[in-house]
C-alpha atoms as a PDB file:
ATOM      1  CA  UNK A   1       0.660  -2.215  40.793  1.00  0.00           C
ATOM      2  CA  UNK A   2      -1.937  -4.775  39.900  1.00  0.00           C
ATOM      3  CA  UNK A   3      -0.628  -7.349  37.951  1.00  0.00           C
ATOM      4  CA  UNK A   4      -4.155  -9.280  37.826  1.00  0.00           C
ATOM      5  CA  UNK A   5      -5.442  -6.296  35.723  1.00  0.00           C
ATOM      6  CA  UNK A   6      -2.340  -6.106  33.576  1.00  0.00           C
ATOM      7  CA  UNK A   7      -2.251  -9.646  32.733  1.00  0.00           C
ATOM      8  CA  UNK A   8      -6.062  -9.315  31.749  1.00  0.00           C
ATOM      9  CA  UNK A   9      -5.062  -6.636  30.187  1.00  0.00           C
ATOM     10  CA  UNK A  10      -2.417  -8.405  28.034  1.00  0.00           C
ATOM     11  CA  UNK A  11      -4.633 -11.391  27.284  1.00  0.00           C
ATOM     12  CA  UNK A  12      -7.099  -9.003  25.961  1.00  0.00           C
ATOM     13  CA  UNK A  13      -4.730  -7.173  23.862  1.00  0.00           C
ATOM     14  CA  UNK A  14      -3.447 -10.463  22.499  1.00  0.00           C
ATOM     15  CA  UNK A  15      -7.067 -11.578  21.841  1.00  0.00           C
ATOM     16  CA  UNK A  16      -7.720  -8.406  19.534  1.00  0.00           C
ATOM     17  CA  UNK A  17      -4.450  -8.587  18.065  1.00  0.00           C
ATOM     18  CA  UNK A  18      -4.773 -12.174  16.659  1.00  0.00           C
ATOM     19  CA  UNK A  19      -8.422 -11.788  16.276  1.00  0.00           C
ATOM     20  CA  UNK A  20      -7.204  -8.675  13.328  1.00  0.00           C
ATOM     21  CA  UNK A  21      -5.380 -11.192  11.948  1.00  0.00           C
ATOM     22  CA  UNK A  22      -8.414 -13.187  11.342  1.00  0.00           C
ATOM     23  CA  UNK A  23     -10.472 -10.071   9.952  1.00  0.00           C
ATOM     24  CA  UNK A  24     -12.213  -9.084  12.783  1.00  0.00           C
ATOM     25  CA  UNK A  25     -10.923  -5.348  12.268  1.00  0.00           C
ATOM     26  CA  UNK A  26     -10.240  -4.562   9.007  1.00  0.00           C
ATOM     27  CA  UNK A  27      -7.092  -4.702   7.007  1.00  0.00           C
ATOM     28  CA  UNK A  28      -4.418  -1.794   6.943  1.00  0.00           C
ATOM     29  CA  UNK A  29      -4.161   0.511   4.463  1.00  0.00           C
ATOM     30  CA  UNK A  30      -2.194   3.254   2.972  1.00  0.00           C
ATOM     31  CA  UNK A  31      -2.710   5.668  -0.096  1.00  0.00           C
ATOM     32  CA  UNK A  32       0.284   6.506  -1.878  1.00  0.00           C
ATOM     33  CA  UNK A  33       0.233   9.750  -4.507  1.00  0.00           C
ATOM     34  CA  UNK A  34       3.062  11.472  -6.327  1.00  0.00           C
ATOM     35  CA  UNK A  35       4.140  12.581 -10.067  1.00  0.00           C
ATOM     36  CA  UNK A  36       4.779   9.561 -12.315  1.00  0.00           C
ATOM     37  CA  UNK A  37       7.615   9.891 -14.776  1.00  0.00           C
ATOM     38  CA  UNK A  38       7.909   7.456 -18.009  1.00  0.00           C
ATOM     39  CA  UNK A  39       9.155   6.834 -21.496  1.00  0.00           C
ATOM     40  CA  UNK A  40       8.080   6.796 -24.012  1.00  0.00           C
ATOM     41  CA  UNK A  41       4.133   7.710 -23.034  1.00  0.00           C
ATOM     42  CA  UNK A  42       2.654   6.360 -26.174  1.00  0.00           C
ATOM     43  CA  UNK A  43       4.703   3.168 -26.613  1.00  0.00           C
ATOM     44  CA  UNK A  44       5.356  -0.094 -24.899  1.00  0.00           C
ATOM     45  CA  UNK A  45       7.889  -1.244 -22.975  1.00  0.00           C
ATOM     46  CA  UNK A  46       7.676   1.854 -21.026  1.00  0.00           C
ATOM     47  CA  UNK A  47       9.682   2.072 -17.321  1.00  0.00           C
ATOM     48  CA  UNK A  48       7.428   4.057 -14.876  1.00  0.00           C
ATOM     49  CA  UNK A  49       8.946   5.522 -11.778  1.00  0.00           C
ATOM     50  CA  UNK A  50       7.338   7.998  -9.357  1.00  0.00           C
ATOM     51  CA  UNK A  51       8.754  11.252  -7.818  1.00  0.00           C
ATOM     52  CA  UNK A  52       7.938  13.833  -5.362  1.00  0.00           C
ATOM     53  CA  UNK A  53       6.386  10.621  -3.160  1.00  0.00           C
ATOM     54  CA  UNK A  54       3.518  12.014  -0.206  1.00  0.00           C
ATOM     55  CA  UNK A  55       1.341   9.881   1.413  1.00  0.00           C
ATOM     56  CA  UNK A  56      -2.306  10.306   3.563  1.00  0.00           C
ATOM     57  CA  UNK A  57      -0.454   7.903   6.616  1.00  0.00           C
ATOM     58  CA  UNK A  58      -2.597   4.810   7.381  1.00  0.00           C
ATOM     59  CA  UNK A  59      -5.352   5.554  10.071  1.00  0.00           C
ATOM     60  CA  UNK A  60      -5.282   2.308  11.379  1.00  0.00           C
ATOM     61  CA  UNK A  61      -1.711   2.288  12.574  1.00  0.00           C
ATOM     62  CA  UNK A  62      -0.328  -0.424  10.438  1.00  0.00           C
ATOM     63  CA  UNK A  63       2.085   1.438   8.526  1.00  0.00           C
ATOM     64  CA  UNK A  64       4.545   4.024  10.357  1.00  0.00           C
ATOM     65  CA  UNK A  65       6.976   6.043   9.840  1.00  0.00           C
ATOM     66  CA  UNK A  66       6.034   6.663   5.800  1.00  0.00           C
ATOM     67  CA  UNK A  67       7.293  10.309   5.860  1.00  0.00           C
ATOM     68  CA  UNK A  68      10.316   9.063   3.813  1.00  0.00           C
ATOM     69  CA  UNK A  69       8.228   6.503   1.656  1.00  0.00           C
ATOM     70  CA  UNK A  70      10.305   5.591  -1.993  1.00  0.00           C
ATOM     71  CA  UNK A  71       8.404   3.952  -4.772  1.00  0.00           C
ATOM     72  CA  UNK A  72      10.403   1.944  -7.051  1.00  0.00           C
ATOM     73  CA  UNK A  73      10.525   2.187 -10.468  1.00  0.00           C
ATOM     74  CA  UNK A  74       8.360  -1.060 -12.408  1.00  0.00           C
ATOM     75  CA  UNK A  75       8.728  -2.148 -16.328  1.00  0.00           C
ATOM     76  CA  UNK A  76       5.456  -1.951 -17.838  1.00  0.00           C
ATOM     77  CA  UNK A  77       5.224  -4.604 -21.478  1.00  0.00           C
ATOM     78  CA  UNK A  78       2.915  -5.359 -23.759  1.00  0.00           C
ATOM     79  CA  UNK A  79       0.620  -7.869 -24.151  1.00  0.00           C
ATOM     80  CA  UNK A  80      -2.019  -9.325 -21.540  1.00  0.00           C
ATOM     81  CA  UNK A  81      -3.797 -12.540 -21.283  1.00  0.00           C
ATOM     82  CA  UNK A  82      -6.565 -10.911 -18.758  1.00  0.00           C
ATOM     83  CA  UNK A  83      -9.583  -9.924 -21.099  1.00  0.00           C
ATOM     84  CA  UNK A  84     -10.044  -5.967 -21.184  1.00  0.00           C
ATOM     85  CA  UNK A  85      -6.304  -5.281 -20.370  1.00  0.00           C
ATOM     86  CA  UNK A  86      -3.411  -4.853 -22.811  1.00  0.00           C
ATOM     87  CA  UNK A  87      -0.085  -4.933 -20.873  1.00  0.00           C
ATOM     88  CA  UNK A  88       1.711  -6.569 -18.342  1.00  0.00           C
ATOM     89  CA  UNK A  89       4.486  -6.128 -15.377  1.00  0.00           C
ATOM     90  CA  UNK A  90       7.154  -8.521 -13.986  1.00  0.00           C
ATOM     91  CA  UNK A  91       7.608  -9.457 -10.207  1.00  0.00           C
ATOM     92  CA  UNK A  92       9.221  -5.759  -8.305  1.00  0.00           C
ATOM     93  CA  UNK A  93      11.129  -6.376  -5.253  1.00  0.00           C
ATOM     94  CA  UNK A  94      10.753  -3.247  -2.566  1.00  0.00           C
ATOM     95  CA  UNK A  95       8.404  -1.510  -4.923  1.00  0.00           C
ATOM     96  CA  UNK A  96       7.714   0.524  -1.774  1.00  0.00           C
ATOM     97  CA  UNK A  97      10.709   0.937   0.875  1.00  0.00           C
ATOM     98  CA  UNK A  98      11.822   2.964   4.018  1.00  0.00           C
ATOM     99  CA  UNK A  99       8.285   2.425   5.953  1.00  0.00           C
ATOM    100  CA  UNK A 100       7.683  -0.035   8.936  1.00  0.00           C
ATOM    101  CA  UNK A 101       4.762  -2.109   8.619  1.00  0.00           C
ATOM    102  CA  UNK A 102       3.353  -3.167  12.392  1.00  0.00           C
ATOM    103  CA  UNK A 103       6.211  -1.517  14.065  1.00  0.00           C
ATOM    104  CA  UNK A 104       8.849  -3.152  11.664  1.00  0.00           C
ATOM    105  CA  UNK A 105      11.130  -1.870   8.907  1.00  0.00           C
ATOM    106  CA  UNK A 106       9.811  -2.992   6.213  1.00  0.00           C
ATOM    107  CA  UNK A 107       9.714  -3.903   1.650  1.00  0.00           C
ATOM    108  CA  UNK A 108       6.491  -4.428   0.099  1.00  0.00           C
ATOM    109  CA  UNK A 109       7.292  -6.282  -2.798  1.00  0.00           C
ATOM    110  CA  UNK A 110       4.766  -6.944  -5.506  1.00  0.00           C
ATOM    111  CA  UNK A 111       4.147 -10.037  -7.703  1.00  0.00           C
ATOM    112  CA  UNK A 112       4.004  -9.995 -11.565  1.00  0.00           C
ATOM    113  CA  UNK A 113       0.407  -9.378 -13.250  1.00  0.00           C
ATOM    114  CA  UNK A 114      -0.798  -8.996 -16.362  1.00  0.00           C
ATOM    115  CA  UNK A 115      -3.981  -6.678 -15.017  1.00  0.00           C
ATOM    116  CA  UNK A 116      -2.927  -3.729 -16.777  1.00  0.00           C
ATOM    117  CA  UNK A 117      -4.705  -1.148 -19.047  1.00  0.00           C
ATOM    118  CA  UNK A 118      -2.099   1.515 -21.232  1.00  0.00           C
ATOM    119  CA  UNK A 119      -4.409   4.373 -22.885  1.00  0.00           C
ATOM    120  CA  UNK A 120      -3.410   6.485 -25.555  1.00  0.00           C
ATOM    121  CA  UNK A 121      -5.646   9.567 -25.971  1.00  0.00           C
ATOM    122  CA  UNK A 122      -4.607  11.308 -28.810  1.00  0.00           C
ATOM    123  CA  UNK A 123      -7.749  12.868 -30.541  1.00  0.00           C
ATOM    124  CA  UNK A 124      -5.999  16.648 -31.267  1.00  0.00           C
ATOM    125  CA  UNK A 125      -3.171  17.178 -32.858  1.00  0.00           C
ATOM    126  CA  UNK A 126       0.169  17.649 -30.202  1.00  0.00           C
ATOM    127  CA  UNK A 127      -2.041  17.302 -27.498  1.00  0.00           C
ATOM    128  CA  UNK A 128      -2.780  13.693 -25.487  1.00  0.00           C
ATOM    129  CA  UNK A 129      -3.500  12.024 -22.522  1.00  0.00           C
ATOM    130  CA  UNK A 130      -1.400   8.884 -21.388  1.00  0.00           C
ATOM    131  CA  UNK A 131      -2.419   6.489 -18.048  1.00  0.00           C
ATOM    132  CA  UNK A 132      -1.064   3.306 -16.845  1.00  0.00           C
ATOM    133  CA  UNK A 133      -3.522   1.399 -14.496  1.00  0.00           C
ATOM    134  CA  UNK A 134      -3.078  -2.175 -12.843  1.00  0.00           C
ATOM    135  CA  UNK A 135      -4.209  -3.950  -9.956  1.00  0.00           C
ATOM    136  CA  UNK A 136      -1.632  -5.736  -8.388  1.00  0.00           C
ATOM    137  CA  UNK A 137      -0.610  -8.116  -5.567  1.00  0.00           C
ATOM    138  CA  UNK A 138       2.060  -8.907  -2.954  1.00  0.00           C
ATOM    139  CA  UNK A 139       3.835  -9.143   0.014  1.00  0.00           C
ATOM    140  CA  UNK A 140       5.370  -7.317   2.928  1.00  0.00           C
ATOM    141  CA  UNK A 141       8.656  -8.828   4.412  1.00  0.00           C
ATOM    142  CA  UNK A 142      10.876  -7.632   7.107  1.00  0.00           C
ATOM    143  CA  UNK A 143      13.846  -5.247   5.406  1.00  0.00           C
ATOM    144  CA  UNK A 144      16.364  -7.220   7.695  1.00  0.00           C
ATOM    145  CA  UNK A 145      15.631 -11.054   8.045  1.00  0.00           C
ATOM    146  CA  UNK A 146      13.022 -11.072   5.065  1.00  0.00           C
ATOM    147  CA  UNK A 147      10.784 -12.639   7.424  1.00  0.00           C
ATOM    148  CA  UNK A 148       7.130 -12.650   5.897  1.00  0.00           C
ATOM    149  CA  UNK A 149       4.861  -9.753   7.372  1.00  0.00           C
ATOM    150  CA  UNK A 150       1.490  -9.567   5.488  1.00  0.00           C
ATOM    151  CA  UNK A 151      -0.150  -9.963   2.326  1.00  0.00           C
ATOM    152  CA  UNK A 152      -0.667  -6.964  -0.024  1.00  0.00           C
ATOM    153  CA  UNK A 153      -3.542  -6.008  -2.531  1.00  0.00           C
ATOM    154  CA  UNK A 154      -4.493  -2.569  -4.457  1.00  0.00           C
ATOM    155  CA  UNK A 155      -4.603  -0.504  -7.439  1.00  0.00           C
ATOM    156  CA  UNK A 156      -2.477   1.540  -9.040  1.00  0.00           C
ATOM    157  CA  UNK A 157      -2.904   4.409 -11.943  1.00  0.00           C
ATOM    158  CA  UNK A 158      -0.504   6.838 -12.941  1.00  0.00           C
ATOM    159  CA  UNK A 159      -1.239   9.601 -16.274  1.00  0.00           C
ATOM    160  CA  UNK A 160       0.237  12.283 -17.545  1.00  0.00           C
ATOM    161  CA  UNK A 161      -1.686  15.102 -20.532  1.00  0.00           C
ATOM    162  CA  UNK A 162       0.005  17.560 -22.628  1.00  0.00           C
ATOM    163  CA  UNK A 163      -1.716  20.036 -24.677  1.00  0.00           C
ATOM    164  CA  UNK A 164       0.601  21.815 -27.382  1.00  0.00           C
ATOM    165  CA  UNK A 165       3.260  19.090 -26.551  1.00  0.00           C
ATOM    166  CA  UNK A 166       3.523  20.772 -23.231  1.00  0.00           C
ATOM    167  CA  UNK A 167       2.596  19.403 -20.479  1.00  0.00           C
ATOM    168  CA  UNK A 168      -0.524  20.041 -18.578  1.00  0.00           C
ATOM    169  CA  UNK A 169      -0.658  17.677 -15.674  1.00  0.00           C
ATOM    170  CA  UNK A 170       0.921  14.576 -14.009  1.00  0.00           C
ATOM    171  CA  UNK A 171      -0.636  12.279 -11.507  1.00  0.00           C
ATOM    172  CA  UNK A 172       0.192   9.036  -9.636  1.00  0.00           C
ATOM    173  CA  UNK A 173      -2.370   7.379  -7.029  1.00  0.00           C
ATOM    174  CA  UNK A 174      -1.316   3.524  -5.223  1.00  0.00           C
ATOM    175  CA  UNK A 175      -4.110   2.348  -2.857  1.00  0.00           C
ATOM    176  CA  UNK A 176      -2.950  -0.690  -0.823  1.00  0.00           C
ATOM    177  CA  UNK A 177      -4.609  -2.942   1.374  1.00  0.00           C
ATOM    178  CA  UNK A 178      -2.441  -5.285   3.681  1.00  0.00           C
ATOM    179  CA  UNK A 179      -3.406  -8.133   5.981  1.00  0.00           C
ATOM    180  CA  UNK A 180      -1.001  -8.909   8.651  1.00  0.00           C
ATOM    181  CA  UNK A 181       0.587 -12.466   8.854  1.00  0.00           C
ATOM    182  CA  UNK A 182       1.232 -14.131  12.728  1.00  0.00           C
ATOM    183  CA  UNK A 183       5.114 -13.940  13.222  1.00  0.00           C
ATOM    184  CA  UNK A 184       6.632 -13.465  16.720  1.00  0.00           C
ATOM    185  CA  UNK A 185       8.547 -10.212  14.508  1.00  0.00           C
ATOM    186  CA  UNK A 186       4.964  -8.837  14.350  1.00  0.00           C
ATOM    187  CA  UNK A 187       3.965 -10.278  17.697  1.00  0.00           C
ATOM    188  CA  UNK A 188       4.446  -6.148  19.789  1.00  0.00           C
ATOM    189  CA  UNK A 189       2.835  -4.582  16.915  1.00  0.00           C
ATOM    190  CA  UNK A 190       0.193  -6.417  17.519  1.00  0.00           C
ATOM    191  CA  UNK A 191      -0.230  -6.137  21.044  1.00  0.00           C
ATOM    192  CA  UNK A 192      -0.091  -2.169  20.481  1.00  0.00           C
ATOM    193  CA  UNK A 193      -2.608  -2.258  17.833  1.00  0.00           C
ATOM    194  CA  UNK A 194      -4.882  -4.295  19.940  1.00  0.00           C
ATOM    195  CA  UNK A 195      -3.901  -2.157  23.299  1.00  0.00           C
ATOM    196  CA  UNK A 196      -5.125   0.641  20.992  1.00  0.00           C
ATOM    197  CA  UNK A 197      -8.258  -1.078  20.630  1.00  0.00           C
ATOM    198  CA  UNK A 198      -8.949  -1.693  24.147  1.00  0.00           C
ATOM    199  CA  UNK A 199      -8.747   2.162  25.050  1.00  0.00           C
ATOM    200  CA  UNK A 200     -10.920   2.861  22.007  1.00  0.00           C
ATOM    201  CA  UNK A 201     -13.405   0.579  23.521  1.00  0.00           C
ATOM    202  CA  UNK A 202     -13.076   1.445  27.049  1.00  0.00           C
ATOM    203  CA  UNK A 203     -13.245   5.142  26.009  1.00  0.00           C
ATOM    204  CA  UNK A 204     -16.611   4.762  23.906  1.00  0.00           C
ATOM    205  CA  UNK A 205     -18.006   2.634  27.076  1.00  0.00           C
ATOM    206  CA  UNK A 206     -17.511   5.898  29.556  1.00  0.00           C
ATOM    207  CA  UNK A 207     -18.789   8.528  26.650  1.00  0.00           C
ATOM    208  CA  UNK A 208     -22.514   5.635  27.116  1.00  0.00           C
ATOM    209  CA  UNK A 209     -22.519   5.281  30.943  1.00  0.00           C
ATOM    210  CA  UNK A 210     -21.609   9.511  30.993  1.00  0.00           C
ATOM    211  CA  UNK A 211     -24.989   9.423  28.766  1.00  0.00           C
END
């Protein structure tokens, strides 16, 4: 065994790992979808939840094991003081829950914002279109510990049409982006992402000198 290479190795891995955190690679992320569910659609305060929860996975191996991902349910109010939006949404803890971020289990818990647009479209008689949209950011923390994982941006837009007060369709798309934060909790996810890394890049070096 050649410990030389493997501590090279290591040091390498380490190098890409910490180097992600400073945005050499870019940041994870993870698009959430489902069926949004809340009442009343044409009013305000209106509690949102999601159901049926699927996800796309995140390419970049931040977040894992998201086969089981829950969305929590978030109060949406009225009022904004952000020009061009008309509602607002108070601090959710484990909005999103049973994932691991980086190889931990993992909350992302989002902050309170007042980005948020609530559109009524209700040009025909018993038949309108309702959406909820927001930008919104946060935090991911450890689910055991709380320790402090990564920061947490995206967007968020949920709607729901009826046509004959029946409804038609229901849809619910969450985009996050999440930038990882140096803890030793985070320290072997890390070192696997930027192992991962190293065979990418030794891979794509043998497909050149093959050419």
């Amino acid at each position: 065994m050649n410990f030389k290479h493997m501590a090279a190795g290591l040091a390498s891995a380490t190098v890409l790992a910490v180097g992600s955190l400073a945005g050499v690679s870019p940041a994870q992320a993870l698009i959430v979808g489902g069926s949004p569910d809340y009442s009343p659609l044409t009013s305000l305060p209106t509690t949102l939840t999601v159901i049926g929860e699927f996800n796309n996975g995140d390419l970049t191996g931040g977040f894992t094991n998201v086969s089981g991902l829950l969305v929590n349910s978030i109060g949406i109010k009225a009022g904004s003081s952000s020009p061009g939006f008309n509602a607002h949404y108070d601090a959710t803890t484990a909005f999103l829950s049973n994932f691991k971020y980086l190889g931990v289990d993992a909350v992302l818990n989002i902050f309170s914002g007042d980005r948020v647009l609530h559109t009524i479209d209700a040009s025909l008689p018993a038949t309108f279109t309702s959406t909820i949209d927001f930008d919104f950011t946060g935090e991911i923390r450890a689910l055991i510990g709380g320790t402090l994982l990564g920061k947490a941006n995206g967007g968020f837009s949920a709607g729901k049409t009826f046509f004959d007060n029946v409804q038609r369709s229901s849809n619910f798309s969450l985009d996050i982006q999440a930038t990882p934060v140096p803890t030793p909790a985070l320290l072997p996810g890390l070192l696997a992402l930027g192992a991962g890394v190293l065979r990418k890049r030794k891979t794509e070096a043998c497909v050149e000198s093959d050419n």
